[in-house]
PDB file of N, CA and C in Angstrom:
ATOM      1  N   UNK A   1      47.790 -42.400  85.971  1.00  0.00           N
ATOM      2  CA  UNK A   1      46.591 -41.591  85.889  1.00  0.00           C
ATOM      3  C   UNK A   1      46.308 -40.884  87.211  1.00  0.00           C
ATOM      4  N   UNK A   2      46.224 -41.777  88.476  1.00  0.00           N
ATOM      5  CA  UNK A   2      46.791 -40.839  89.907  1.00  0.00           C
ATOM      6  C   UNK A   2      47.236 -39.649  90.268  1.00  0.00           C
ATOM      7  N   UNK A   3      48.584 -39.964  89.814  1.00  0.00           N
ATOM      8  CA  UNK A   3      49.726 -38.815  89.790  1.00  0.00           C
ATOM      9  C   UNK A   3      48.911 -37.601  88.480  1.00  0.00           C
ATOM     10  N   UNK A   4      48.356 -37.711  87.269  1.00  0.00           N
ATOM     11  CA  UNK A   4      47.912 -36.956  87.113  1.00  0.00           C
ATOM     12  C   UNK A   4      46.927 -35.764  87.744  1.00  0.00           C
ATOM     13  N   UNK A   5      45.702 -36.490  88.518  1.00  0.00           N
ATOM     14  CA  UNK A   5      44.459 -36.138  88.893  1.00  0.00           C
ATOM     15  C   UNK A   5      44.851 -35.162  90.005  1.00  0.00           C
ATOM     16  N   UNK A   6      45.728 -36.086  91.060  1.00  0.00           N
ATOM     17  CA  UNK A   6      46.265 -35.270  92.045  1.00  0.00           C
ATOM     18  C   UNK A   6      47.127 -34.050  91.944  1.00  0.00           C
ATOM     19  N   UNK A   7      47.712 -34.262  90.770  1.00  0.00           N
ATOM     20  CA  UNK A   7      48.760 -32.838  90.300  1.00  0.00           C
ATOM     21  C   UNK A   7      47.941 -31.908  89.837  1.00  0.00           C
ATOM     22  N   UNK A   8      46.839 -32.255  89.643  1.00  0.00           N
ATOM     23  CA  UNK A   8      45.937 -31.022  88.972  1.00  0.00           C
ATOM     24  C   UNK A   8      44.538 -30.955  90.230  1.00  0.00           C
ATOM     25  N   UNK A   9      44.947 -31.363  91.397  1.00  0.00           N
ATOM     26  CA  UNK A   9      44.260 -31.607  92.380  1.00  0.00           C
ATOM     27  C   UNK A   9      44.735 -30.126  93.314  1.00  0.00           C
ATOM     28  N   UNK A  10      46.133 -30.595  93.328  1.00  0.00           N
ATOM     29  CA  UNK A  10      47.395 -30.264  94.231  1.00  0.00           C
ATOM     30  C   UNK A  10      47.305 -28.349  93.816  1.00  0.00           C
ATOM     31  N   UNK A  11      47.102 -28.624  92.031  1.00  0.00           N
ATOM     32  CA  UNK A  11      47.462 -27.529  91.585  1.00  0.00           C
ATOM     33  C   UNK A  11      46.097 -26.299  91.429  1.00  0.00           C
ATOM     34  N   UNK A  12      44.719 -27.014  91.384  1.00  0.00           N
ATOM     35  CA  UNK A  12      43.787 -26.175  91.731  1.00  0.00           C
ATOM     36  C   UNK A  12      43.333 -25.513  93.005  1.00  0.00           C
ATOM     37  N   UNK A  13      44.295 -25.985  94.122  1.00  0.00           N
ATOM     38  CA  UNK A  13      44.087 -25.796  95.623  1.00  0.00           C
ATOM     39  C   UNK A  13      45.076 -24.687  96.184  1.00  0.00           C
ATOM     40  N   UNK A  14      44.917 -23.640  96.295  1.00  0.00           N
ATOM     41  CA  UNK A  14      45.485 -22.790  97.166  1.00  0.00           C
ATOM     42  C   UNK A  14      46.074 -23.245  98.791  1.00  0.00           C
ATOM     43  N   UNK A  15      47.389 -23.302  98.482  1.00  0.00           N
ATOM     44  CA  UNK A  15      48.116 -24.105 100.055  1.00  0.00           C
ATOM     45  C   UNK A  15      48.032 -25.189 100.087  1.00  0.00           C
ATOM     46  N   UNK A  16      47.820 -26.292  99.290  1.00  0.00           N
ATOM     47  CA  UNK A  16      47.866 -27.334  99.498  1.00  0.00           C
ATOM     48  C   UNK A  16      49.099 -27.543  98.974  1.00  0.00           C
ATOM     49  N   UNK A  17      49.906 -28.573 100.441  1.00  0.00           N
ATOM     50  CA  UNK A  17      51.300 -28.725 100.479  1.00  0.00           C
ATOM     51  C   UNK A  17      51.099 -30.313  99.932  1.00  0.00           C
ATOM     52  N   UNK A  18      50.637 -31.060 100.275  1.00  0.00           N
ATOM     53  CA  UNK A  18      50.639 -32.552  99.649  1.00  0.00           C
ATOM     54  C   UNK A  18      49.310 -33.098  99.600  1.00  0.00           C
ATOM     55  N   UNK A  19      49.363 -34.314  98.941  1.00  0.00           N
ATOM     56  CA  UNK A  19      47.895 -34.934  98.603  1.00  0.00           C
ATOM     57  C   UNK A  19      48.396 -36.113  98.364  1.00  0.00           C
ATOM     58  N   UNK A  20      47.894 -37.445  98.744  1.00  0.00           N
ATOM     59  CA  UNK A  20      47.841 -38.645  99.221  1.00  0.00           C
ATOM     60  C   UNK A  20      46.587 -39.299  98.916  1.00  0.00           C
ATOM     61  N   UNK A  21      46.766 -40.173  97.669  1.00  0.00           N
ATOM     62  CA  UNK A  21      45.935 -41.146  97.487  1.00  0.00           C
ATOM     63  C   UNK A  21      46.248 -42.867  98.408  1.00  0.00           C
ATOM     64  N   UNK A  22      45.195 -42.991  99.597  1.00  0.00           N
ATOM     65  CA  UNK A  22      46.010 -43.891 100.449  1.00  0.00           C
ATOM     66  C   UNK A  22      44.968 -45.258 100.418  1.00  0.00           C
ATOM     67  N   UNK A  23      45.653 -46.219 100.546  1.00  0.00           N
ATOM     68  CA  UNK A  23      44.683 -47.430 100.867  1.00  0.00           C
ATOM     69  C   UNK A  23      43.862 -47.796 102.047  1.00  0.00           C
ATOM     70  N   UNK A  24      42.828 -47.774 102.309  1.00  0.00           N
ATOM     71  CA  UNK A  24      42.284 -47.912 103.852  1.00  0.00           C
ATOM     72  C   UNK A  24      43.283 -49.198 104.633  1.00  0.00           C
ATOM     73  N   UNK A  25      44.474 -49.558 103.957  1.00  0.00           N
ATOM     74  CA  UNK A  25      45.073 -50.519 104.942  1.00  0.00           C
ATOM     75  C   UNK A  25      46.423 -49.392 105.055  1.00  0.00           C
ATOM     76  N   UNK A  26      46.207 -48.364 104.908  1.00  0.00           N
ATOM     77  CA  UNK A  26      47.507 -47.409 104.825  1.00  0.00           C
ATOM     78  C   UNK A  26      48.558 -47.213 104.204  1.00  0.00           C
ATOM     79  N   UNK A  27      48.336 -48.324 103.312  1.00  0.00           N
ATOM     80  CA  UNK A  27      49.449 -47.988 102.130  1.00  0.00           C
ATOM     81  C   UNK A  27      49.215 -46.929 101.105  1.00  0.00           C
ATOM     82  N   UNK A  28      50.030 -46.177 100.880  1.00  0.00           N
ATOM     83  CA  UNK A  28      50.123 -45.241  99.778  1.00  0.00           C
ATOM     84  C   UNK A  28      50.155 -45.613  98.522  1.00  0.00           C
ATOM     85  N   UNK A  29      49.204 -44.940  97.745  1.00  0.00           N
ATOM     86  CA  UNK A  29      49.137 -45.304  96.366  1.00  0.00           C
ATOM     87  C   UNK A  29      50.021 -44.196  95.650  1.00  0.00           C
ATOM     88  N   UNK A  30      49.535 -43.015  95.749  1.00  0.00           N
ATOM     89  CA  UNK A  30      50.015 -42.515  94.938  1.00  0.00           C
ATOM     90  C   UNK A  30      50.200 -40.788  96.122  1.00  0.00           C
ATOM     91  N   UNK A  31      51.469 -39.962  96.005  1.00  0.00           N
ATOM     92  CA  UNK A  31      51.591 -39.081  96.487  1.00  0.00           C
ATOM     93  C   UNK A  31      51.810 -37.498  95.315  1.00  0.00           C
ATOM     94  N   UNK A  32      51.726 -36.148  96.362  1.00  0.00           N
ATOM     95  CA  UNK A  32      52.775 -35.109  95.123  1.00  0.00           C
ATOM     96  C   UNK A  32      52.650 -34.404  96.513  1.00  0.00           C
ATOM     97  N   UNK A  33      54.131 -33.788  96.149  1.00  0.00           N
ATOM     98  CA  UNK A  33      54.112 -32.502  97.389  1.00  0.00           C
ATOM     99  C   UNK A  33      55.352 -33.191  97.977  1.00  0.00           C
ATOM    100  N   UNK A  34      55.882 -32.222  98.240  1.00  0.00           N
ATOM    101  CA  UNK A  34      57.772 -32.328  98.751  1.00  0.00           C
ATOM    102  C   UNK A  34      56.978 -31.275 100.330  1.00  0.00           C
ATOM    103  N   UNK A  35      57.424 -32.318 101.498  1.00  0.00           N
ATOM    104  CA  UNK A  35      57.396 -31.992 102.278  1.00  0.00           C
ATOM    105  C   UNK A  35      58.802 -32.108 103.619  1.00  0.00           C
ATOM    106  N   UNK A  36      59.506 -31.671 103.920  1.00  0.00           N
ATOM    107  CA  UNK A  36      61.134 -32.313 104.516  1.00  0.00           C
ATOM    108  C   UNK A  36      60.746 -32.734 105.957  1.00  0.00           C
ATOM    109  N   UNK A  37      59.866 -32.411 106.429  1.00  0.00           N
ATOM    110  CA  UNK A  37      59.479 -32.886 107.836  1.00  0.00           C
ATOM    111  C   UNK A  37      58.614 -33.822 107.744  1.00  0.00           C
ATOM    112  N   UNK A  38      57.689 -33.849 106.892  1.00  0.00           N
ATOM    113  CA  UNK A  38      56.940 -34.866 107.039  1.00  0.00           C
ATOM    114  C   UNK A  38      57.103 -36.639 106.830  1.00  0.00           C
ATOM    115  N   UNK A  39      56.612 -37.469 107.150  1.00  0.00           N
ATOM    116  CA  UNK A  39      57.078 -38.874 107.080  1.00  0.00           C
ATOM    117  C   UNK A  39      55.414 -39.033 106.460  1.00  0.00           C
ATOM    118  N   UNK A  40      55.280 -39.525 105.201  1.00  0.00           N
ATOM    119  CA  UNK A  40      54.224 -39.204 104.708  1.00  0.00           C
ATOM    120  C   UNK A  40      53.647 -40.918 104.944  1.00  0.00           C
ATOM    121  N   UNK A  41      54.127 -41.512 104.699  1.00  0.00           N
ATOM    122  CA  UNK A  41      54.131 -43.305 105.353  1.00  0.00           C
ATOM    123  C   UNK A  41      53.405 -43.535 106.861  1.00  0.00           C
ATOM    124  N   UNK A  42      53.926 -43.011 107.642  1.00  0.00           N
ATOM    125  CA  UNK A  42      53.063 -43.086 109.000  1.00  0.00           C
ATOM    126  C   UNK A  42      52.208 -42.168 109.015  1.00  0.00           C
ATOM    127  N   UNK A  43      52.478 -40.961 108.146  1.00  0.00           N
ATOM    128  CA  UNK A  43      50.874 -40.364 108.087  1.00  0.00           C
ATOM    129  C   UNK A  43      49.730 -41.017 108.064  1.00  0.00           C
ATOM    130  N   UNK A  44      50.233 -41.729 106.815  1.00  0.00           N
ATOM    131  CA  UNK A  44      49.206 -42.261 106.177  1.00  0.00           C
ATOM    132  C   UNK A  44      48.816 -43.664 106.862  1.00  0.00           C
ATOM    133  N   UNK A  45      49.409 -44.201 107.531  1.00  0.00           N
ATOM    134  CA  UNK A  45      48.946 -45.488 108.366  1.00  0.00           C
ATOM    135  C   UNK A  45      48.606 -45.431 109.719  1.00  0.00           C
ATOM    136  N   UNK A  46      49.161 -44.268 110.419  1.00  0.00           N
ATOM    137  CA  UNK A  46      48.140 -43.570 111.177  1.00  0.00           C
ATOM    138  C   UNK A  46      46.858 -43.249 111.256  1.00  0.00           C
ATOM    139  N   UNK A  47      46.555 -42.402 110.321  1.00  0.00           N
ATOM    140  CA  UNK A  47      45.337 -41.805 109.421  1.00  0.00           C
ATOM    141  C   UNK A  47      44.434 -43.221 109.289  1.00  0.00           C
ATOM    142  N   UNK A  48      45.088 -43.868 108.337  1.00  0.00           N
ATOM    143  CA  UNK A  48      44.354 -45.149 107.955  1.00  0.00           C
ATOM    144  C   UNK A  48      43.522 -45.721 109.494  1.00  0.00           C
ATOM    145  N   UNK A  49      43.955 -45.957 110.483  1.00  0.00           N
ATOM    146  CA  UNK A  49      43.611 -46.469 111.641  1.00  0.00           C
ATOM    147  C   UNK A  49      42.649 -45.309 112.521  1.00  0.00           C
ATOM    148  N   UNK A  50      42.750 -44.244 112.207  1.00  0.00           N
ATOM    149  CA  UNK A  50      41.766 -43.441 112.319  1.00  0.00           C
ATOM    150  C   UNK A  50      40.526 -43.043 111.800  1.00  0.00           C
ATOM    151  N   UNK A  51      40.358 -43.345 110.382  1.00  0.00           N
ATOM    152  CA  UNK A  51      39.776 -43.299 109.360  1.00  0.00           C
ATOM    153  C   UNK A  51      38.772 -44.771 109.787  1.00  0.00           C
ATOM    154  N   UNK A  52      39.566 -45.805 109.842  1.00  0.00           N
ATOM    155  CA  UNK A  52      38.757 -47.021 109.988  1.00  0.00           C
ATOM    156  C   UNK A  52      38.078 -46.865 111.239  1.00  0.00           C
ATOM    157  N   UNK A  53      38.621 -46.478 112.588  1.00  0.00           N
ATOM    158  CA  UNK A  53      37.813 -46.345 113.949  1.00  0.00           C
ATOM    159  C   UNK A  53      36.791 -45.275 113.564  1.00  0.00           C
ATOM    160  N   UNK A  54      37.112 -44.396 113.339  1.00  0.00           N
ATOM    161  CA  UNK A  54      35.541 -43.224 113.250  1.00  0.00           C
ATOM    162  C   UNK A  54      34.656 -44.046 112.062  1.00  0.00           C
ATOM    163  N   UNK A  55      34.882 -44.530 111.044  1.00  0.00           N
ATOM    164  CA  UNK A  55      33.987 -44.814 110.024  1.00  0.00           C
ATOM    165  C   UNK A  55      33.191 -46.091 111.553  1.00  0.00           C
ATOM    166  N   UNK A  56      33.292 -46.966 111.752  1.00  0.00           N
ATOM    167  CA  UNK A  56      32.982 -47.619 112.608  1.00  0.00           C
ATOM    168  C   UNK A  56      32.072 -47.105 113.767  1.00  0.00           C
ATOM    169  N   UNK A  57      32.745 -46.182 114.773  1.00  0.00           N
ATOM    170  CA  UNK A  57      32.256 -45.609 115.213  1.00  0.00           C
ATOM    171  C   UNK A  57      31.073 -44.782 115.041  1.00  0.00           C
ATOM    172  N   UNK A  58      31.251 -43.833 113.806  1.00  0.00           N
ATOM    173  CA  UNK A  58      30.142 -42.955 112.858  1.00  0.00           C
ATOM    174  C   UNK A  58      29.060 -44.120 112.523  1.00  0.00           C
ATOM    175  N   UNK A  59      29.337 -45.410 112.216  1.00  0.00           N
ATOM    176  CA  UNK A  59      27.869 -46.547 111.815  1.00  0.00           C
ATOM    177  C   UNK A  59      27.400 -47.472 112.748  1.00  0.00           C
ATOM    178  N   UNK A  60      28.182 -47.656 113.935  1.00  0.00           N
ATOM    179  CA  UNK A  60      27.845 -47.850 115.136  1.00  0.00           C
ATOM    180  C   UNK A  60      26.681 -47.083 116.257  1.00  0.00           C
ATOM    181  N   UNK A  61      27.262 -46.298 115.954  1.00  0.00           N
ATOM    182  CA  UNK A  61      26.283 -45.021 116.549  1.00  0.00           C
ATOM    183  C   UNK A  61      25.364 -44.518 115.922  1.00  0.00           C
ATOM    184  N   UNK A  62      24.261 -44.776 114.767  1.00  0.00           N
ATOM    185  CA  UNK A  62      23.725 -44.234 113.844  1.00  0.00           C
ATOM    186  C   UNK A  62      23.839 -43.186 113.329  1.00  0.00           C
ATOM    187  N   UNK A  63      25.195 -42.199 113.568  1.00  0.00           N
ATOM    188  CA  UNK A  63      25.369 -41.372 112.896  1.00  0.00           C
ATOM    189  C   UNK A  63      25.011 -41.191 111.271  1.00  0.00           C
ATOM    190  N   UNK A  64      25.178 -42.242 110.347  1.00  0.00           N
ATOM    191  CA  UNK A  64      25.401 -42.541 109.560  1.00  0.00           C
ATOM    192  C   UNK A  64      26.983 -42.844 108.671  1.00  0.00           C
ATOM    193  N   UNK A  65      26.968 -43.042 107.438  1.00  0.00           N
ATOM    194  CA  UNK A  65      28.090 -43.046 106.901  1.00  0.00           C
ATOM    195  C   UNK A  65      29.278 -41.819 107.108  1.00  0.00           C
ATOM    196  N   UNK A  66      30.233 -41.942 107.147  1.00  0.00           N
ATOM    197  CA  UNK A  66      31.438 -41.067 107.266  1.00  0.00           C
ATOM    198  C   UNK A  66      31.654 -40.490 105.875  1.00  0.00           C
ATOM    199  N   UNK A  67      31.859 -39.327 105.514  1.00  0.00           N
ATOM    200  CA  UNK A  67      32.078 -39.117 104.428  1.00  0.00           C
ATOM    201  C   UNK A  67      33.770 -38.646 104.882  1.00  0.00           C
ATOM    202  N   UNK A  68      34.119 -37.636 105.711  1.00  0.00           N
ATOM    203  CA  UNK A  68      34.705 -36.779 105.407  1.00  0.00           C
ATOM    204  C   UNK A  68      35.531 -36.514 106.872  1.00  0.00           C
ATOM    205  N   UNK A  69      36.875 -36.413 107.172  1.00  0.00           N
ATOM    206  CA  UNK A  69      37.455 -36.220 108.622  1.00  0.00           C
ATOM    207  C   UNK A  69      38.441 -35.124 108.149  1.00  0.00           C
ATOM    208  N   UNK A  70      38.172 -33.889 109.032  1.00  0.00           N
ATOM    209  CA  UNK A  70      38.961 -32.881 109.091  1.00  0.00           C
ATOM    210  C   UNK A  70      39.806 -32.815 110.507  1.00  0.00           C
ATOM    211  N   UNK A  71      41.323 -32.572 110.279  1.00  0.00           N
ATOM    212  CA  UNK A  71      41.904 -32.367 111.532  1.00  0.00           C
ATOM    213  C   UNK A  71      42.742 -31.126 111.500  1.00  0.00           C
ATOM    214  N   UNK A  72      42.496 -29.800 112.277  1.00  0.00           N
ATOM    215  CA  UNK A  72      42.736 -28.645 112.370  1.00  0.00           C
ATOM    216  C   UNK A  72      43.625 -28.427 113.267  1.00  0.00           C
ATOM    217  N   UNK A  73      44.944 -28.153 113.468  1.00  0.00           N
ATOM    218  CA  UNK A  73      46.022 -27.904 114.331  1.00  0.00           C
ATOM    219  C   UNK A  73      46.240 -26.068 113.879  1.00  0.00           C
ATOM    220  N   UNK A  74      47.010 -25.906 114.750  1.00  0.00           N
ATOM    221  CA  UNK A  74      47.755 -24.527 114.913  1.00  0.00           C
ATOM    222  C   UNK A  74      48.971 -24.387 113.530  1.00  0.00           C
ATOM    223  N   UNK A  75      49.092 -25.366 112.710  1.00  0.00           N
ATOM    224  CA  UNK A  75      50.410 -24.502 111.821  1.00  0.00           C
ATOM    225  C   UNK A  75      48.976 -25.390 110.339  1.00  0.00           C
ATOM    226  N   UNK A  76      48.172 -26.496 110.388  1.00  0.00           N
ATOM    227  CA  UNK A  76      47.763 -26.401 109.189  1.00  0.00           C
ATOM    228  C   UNK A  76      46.410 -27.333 109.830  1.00  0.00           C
ATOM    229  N   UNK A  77      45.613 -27.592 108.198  1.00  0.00           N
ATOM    230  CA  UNK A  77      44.836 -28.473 107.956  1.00  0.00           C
ATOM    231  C   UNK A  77      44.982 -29.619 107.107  1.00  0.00           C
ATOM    232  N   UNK A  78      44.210 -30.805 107.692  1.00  0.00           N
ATOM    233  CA  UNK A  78      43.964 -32.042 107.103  1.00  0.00           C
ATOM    234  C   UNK A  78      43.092 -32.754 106.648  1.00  0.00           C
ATOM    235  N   UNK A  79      42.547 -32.432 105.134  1.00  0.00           N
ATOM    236  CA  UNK A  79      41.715 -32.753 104.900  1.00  0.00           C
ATOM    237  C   UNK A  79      41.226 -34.287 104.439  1.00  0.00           C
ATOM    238  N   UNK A  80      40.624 -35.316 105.334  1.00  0.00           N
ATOM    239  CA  UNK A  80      40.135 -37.193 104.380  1.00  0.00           C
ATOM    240  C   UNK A  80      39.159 -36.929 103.772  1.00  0.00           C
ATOM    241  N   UNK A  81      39.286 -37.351 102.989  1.00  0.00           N
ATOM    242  CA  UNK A  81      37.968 -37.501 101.945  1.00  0.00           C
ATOM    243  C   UNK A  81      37.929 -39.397 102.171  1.00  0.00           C
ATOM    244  N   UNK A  82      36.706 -40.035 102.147  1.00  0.00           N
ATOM    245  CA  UNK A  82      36.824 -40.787 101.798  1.00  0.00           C
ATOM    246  C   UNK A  82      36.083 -41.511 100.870  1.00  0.00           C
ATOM    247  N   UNK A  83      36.564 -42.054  99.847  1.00  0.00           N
ATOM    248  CA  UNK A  83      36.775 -42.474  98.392  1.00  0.00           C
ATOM    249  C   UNK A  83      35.338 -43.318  97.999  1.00  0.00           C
ATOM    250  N   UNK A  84      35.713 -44.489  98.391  1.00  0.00           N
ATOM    251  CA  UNK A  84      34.827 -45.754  98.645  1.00  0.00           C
ATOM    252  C   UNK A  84      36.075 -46.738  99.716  1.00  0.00           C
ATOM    253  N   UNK A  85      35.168 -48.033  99.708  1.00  0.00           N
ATOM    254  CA  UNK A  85      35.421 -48.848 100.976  1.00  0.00           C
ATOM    255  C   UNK A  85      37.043 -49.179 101.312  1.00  0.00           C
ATOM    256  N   UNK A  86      37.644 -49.274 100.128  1.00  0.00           N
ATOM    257  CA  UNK A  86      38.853 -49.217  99.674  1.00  0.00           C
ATOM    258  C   UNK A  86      40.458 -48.015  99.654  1.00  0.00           C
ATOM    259  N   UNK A  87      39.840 -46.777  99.478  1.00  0.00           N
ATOM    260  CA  UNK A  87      40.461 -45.846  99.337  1.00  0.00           C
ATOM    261  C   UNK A  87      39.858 -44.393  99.802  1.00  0.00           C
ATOM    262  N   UNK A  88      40.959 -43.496 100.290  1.00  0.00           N
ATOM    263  CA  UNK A  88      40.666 -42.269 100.466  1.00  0.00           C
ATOM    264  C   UNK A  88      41.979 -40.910 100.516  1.00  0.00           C
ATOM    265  N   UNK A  89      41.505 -40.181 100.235  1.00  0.00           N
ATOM    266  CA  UNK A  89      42.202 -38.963  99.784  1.00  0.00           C
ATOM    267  C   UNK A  89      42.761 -38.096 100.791  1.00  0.00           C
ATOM    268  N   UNK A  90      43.820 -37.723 101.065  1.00  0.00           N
ATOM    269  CA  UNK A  90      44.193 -37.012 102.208  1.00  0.00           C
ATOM    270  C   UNK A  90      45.164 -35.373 101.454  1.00  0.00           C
ATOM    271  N   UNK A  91      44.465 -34.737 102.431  1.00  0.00           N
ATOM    272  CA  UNK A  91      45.337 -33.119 101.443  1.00  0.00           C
ATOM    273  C   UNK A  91      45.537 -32.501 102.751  1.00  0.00           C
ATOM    274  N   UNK A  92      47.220 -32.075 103.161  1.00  0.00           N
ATOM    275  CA  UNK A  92      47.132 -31.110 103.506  1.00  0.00           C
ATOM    276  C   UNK A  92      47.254 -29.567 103.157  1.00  0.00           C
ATOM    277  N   UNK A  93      46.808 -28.947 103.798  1.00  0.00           N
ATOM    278  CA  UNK A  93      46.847 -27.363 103.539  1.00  0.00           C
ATOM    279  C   UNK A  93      47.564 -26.450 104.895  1.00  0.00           C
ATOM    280  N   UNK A  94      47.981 -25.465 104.236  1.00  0.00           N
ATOM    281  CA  UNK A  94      48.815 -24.339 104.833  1.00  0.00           C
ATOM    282  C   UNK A  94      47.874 -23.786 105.384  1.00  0.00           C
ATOM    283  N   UNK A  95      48.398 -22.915 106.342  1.00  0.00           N
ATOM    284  CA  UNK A  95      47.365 -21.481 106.894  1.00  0.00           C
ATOM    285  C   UNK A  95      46.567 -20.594 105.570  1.00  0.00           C
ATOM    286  N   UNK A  96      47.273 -20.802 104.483  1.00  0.00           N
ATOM    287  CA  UNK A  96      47.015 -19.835 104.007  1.00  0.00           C
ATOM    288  C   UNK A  96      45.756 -20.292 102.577  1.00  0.00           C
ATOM    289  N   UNK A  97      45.627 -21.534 103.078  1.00  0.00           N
ATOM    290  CA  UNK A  97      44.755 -22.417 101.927  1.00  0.00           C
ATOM    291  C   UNK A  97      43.256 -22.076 102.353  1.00  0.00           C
ATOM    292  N   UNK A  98      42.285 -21.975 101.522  1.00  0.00           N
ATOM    293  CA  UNK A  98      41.154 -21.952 101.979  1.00  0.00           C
ATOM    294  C   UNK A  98      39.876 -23.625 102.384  1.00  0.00           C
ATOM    295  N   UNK A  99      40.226 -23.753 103.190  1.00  0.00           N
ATOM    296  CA  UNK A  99      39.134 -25.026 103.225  1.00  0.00           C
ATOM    297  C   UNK A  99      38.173 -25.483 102.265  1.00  0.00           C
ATOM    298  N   UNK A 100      37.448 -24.187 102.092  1.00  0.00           N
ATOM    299  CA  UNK A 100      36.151 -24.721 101.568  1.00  0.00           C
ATOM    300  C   UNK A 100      36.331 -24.811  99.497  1.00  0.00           C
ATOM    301  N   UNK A 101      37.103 -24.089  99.327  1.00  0.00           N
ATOM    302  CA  UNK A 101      37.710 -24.487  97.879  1.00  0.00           C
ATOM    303  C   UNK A 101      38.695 -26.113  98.269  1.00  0.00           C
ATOM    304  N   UNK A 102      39.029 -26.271  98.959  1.00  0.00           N
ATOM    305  CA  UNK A 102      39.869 -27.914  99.280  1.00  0.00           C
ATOM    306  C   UNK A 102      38.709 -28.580  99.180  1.00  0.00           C
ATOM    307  N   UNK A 103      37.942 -28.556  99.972  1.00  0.00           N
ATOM    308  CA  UNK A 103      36.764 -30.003  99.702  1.00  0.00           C
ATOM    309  C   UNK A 103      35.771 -29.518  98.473  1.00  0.00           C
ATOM    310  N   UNK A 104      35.944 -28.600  97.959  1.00  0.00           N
ATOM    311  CA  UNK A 104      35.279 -28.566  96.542  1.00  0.00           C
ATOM    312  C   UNK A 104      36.289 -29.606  95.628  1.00  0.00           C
ATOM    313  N   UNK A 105      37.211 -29.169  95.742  1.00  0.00           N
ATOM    314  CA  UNK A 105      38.459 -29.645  94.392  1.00  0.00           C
ATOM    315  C   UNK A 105      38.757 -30.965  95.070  1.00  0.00           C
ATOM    316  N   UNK A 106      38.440 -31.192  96.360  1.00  0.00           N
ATOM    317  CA  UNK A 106      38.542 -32.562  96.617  1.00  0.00           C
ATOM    318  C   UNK A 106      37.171 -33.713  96.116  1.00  0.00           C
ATOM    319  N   UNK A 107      36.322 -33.018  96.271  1.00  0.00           N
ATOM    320  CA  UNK A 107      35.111 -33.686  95.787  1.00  0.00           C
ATOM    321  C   UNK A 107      34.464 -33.946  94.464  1.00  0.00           C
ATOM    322  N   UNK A 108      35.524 -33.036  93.496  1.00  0.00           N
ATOM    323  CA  UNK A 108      35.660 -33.206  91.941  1.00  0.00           C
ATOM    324  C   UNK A 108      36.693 -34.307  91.517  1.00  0.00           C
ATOM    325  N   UNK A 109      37.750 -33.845  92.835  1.00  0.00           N
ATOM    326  CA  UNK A 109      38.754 -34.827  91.769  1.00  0.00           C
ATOM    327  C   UNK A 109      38.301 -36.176  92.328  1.00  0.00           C
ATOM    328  N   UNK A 110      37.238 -36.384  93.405  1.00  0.00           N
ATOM    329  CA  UNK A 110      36.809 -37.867  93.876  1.00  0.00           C
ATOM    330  C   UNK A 110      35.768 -38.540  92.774  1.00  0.00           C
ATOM    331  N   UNK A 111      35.029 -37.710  92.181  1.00  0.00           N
ATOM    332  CA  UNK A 111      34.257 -37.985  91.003  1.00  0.00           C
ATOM    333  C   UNK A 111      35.048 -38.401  89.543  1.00  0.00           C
ATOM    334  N   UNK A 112      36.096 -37.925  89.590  1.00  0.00           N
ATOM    335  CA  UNK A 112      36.892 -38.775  88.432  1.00  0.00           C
ATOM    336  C   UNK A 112      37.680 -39.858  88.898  1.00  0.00           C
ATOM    337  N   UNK A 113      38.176 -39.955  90.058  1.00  0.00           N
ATOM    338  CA  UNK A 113      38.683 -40.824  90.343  1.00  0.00           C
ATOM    339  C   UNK A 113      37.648 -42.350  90.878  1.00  0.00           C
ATOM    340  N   UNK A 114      36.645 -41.733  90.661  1.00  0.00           N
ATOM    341  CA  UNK A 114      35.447 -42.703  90.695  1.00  0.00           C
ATOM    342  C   UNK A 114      35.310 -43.726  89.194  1.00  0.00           C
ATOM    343  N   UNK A 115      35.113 -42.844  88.472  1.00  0.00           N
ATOM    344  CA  UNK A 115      34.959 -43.244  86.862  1.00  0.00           C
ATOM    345  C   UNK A 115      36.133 -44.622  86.513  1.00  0.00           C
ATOM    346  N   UNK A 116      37.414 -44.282  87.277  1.00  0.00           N
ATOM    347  CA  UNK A 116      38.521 -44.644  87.129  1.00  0.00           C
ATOM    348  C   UNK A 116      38.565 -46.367  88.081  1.00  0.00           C
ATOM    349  N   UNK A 117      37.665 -46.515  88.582  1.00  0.00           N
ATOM    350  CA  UNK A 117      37.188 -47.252  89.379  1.00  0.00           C
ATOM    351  C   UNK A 117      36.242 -48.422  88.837  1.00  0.00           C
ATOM    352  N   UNK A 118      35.604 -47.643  87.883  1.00  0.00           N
ATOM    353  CA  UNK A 118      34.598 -47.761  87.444  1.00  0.00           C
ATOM    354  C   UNK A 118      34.397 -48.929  86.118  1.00  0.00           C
TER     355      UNK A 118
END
C-alpha cells in the first residue's frame, strides 16, 4: 500500500527524483525513484539522526513541535515531512520541481498515510 501512495506521490510532483518512506530509527520502509549516485540507506540514516536532533532541539527550546525540515543545496531540494513519532517522509526534488506543490502533495499523501495507521 506504501509503494502505492508514494508512486502516486512521486507521480503528482514535478521533479521529484525519489521519495522515502523512512523509520525515525533510519530504516527504510518503503522507496521509488532510480537514483545511480545516490546511496539512499545512509540518506536515510543520516537524515534519521538529524530529524531526531532538531525535533529535540525544536521542543527543547520552545520552539514548538517540528513539523517539517527542508535542506536546499545548489543541484536540488530535500524535502522531511514528518509523519508521527515513528515515521517520516523524505522527497527529493530537481531544480526544476516546484517546492510549494511538494509539500502540498506531501501533506496529502501524509493524510492517507495517516488513515493507514489508523
Amino acid at each position: 500500500m506504501f509503494t502505492q501512495l508514494l508512486n502516486q506521490l512521486s507521480a503528482r510532483t514535478e521533479g521529484a527524483e525519489m521519495v522515502l518512506l523512512v523509520g525515525t530509527d533510519g530504516i527504510i520502509i518503503e522507496r521509488i525513484g532510480e537514483e545511480k549516485d545516490a546511496d539512499f540507506d545512509a540518506l536515510a540514516a543520516e537524515y534519521a539522526v538529524v530529524l531526531n536532533r532538531s525535533r529535540a532541539t525544536a521542543t527543547d527550546t520552545g520552539l514548538g513541535k517540528l513539523n517539517e525540515l527542508l535542506t536546499i543545496t545548489n543541484q536540488s531540494v530535500l524535502l522531511t515531512k514528518i509523519l508521527n513519532e515513528d515515521y517520516f517522509v523524505m522527497m527529493k526534488l530537481n531544480s526544476a520541481g516546484c517546492l510549494g506543490k511538494a509539500r502540498y502533495e506531501v501533506r496529502r499523501t501524509e493524510l492517507l498515510i495517516e488513515e493507514l495507521f489508523a
